[in-house]
N, C-alpha and C. Protein backbone atom coordinates (compact mmCIF):
# COMPACT_ATOMS: atom_id res chain seq x y z
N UNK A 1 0.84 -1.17 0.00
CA UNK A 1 0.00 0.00 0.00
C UNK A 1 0.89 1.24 0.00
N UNK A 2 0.72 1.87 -0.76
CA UNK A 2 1.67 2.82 -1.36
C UNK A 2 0.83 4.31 -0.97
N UNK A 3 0.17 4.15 0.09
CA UNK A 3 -0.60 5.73 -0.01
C UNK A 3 -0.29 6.18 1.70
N UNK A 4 -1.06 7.25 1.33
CA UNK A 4 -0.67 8.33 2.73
C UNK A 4 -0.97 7.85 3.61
N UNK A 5 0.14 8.18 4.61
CA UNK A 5 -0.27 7.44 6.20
C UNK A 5 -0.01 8.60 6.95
N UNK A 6 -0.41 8.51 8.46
CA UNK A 6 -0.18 9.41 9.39
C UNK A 6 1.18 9.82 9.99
N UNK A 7 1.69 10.88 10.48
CA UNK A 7 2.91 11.01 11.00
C UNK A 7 2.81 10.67 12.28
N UNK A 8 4.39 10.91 12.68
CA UNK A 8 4.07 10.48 13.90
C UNK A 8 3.67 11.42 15.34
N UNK A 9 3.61 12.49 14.63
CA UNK A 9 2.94 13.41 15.34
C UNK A 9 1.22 13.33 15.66
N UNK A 10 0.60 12.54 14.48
CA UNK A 10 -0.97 12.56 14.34
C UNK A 10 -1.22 11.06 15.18
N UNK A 11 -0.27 10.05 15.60
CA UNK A 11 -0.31 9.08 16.47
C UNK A 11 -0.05 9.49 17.43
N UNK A 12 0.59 10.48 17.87
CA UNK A 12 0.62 11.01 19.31
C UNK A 12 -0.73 11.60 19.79
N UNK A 13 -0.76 12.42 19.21
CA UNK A 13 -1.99 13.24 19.32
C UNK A 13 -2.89 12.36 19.57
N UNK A 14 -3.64 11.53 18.93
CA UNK A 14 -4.65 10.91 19.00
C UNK A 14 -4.11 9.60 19.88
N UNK A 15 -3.00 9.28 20.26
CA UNK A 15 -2.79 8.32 21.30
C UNK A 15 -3.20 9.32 22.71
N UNK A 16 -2.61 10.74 23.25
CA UNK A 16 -3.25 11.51 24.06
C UNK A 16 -4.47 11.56 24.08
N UNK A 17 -4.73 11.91 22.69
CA UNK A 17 -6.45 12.18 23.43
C UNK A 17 -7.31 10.61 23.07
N UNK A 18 -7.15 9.57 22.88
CA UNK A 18 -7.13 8.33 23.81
C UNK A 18 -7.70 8.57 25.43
N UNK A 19 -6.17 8.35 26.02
CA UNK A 19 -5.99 8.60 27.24
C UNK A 19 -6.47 9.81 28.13
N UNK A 20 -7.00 10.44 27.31
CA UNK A 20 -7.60 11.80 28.16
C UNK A 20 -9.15 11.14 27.95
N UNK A 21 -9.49 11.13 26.80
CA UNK A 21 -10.79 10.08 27.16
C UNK A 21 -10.93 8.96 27.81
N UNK A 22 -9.88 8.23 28.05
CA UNK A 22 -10.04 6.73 28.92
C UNK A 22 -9.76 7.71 30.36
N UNK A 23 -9.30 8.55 30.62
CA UNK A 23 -9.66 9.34 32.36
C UNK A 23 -10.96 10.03 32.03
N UNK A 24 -11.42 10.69 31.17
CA UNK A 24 -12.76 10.88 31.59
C UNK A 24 -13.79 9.76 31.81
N UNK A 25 -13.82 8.81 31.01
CA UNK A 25 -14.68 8.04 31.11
C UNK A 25 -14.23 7.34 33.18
N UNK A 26 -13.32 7.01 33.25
CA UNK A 26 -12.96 6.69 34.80
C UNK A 26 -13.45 7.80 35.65
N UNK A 27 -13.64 9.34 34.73
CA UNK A 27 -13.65 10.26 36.20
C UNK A 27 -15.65 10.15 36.00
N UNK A 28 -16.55 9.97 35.08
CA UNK A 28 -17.52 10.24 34.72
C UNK A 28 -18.43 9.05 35.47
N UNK A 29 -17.37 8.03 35.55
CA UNK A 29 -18.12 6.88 36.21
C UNK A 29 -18.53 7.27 37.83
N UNK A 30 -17.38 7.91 38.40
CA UNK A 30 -17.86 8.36 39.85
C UNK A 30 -18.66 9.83 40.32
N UNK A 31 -19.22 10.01 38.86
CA UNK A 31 -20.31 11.26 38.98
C UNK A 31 -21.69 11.03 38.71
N UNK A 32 -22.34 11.56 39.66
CA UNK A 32 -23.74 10.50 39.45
C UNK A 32 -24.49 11.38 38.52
N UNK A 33 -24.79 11.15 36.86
CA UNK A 33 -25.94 11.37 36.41
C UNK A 33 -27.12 10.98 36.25
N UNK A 34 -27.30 9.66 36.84
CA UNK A 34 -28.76 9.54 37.28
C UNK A 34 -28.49 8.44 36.21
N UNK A 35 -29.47 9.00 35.00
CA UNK A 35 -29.65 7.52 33.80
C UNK A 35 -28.69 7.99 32.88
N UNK A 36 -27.97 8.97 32.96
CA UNK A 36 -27.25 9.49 31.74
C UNK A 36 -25.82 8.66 32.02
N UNK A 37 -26.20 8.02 33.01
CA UNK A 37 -24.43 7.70 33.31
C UNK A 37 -23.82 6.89 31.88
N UNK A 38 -24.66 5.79 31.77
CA UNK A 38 -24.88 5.52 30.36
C UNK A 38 -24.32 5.71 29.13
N UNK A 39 -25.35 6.41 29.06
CA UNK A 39 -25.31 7.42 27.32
C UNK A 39 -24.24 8.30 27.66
N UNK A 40 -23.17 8.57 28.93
CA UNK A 40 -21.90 9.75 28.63
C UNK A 40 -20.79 8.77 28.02
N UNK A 41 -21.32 7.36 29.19
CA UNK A 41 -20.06 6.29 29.03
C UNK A 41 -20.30 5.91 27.36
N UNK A 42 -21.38 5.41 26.85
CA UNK A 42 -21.06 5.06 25.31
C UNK A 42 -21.03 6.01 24.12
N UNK A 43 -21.35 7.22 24.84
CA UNK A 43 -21.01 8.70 23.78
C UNK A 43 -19.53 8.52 23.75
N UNK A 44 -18.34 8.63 24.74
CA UNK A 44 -17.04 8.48 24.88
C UNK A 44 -16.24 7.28 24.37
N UNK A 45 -17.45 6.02 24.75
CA UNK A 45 -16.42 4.99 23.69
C UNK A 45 -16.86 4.90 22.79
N UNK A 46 -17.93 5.93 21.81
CA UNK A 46 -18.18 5.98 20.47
C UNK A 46 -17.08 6.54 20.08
N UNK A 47 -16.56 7.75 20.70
CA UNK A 47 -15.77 8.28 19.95
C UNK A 47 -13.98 8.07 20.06
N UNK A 48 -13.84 7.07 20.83
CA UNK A 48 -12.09 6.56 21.06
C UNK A 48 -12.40 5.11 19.99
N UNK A 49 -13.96 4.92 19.69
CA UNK A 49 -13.73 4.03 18.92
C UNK A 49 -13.58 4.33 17.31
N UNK A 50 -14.02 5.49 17.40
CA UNK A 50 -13.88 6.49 16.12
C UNK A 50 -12.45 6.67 15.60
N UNK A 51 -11.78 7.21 16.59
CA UNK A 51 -10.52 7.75 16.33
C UNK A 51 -9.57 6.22 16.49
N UNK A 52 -9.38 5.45 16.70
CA UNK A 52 -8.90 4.22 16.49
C UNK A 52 -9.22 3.71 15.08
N UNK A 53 -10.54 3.68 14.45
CA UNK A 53 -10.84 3.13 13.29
C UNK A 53 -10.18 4.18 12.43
N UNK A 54 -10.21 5.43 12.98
CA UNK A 54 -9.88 6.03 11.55
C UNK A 54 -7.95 6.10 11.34
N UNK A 55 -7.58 6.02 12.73
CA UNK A 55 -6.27 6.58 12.64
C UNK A 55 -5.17 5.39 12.97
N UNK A 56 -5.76 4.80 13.66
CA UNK A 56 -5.04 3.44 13.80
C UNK A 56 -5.04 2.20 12.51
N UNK A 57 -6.28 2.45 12.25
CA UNK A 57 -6.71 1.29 10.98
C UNK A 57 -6.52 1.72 9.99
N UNK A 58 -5.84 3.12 9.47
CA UNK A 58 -5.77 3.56 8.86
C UNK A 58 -6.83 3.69 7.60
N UNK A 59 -8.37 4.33 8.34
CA UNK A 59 -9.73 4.53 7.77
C UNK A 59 -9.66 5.85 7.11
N UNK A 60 -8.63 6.77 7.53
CA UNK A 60 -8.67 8.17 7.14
C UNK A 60 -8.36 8.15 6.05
N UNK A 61 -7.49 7.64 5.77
CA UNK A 61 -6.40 7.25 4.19
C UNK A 61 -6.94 6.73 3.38
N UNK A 62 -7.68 5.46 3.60
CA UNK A 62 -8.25 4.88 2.83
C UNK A 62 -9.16 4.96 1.53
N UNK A 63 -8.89 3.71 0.39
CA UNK A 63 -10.14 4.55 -1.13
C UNK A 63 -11.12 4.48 -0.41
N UNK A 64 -12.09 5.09 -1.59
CA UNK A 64 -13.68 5.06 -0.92
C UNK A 64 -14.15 3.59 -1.27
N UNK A 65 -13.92 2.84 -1.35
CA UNK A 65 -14.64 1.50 -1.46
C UNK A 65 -14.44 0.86 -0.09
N UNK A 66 -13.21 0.76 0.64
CA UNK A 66 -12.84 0.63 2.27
C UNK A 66 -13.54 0.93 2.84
N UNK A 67 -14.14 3.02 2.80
CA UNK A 67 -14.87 3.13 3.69
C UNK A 67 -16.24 3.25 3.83
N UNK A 68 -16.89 3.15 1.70
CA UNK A 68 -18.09 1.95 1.81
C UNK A 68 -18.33 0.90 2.73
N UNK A 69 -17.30 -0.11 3.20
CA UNK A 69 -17.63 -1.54 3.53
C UNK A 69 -17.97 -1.08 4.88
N UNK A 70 -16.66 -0.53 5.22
CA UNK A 70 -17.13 0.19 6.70
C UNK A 70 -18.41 0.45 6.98
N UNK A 71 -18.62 1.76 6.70
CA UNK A 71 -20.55 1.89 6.81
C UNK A 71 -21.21 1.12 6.33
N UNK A 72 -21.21 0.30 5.15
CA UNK A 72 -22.00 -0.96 5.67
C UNK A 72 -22.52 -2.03 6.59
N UNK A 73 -21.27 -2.27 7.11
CA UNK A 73 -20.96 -3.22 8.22
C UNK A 73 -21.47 -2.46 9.60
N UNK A 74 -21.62 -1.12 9.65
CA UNK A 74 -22.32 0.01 11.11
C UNK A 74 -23.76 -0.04 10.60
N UNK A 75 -24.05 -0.02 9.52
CA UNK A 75 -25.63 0.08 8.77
C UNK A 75 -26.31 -1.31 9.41
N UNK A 76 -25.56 -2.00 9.17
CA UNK A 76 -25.90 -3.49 9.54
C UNK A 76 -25.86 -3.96 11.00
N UNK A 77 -25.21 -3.10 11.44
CA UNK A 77 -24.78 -3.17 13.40
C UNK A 77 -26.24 -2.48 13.90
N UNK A 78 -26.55 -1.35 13.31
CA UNK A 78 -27.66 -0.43 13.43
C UNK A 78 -28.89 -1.31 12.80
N UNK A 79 -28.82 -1.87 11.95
CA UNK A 79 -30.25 -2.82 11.67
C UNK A 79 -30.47 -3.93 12.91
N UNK A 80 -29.26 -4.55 13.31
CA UNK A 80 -29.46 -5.38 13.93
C UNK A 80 -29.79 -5.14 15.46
N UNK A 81 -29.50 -4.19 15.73
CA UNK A 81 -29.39 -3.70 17.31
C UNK A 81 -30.95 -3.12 17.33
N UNK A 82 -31.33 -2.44 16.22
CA UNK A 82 -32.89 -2.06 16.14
C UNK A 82 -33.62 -3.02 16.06
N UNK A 83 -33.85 -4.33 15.58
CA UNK A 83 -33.96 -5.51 15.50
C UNK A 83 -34.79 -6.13 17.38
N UNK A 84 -33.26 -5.77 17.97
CA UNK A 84 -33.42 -6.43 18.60
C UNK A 84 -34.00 -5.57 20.22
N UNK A 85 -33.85 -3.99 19.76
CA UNK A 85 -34.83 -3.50 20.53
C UNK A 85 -36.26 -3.54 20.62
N UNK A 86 -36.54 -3.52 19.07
CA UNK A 86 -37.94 -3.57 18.80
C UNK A 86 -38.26 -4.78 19.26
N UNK A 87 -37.74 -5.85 19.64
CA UNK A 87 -37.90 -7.08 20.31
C UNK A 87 -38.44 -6.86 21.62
N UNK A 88 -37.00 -6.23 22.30
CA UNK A 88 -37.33 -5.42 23.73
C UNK A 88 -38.30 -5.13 23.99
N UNK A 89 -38.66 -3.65 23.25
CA UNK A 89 -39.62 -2.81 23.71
C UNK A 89 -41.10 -3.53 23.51
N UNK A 90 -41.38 -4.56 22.58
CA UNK A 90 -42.27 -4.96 22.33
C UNK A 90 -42.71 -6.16 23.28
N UNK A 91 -41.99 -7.04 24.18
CA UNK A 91 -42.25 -8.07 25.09
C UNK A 91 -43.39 -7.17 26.37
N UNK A 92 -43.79 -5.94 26.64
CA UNK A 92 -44.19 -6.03 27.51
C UNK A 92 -45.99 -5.83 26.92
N UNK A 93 -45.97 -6.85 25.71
CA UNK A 93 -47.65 -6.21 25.42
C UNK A 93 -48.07 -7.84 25.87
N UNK A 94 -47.07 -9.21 25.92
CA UNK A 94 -47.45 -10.41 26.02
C UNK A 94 -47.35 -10.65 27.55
N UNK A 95 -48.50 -10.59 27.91
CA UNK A 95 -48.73 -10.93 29.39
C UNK A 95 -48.17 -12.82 29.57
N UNK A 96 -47.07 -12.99 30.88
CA UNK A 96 -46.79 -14.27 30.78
C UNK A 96 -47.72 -14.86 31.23
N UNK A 97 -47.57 -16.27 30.72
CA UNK A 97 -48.98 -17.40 31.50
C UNK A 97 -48.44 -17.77 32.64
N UNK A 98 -49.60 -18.37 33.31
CA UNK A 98 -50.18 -18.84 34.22
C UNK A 98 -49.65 -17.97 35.47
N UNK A 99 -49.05 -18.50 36.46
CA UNK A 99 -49.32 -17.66 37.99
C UNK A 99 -48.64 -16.35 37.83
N UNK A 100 -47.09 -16.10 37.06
CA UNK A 100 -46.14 -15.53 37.07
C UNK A 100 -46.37 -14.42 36.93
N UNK A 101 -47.79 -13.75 36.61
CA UNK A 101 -48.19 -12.45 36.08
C UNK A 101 -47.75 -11.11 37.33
């Protein structure tokens, strides 16, 4: 593969801010938001998982057919995870049988 890669300045960088996100997520855990605790913790490893795919896997660089497959393969993570909420959310219309109600 003969194309542009990152320096080693743009692996630092994004190895820091890594690690500045892996301490927030540690400092966020001992702050109580109630239900948000959650949605801060997987907002944060959405996005160290971001910057890993793009800069580590070298996703930034990449032709556009690479990062076709990519969003395919999240399109398909997102079908399936909806899938299986609508599963979720939908179990509480079937009342269970017999005593257990």
């Amino acid at each position: 593969m003969s194309g542009k890669t990152p320096s080693v300045r743009t692996y630092s960088l994004v190895f820091i801010a890594l690690l500045l996100l892996a301490a927030l997520t540690t400092g966020i855990a001992y702050v109580n938001l109630g239900r948000f605790n959650t949605v801060a913790a997987l907002a944060i490893a959405a996005v160290k998982m971001c910057l890993v795919a793009l800069f580590f896997m070298h996703l930034w660089y990449s032709p556009g057919l690479t990062k076709i497959v990519v969003l395919a393969g999240f399109f398909w993570l997102a079908l399936m995870v909806s899938f299986i909420l609508a599963d979720v959310f939908t179990r509480s219309w079937i009342s269970p049988p017999g005593p257990f109600r």
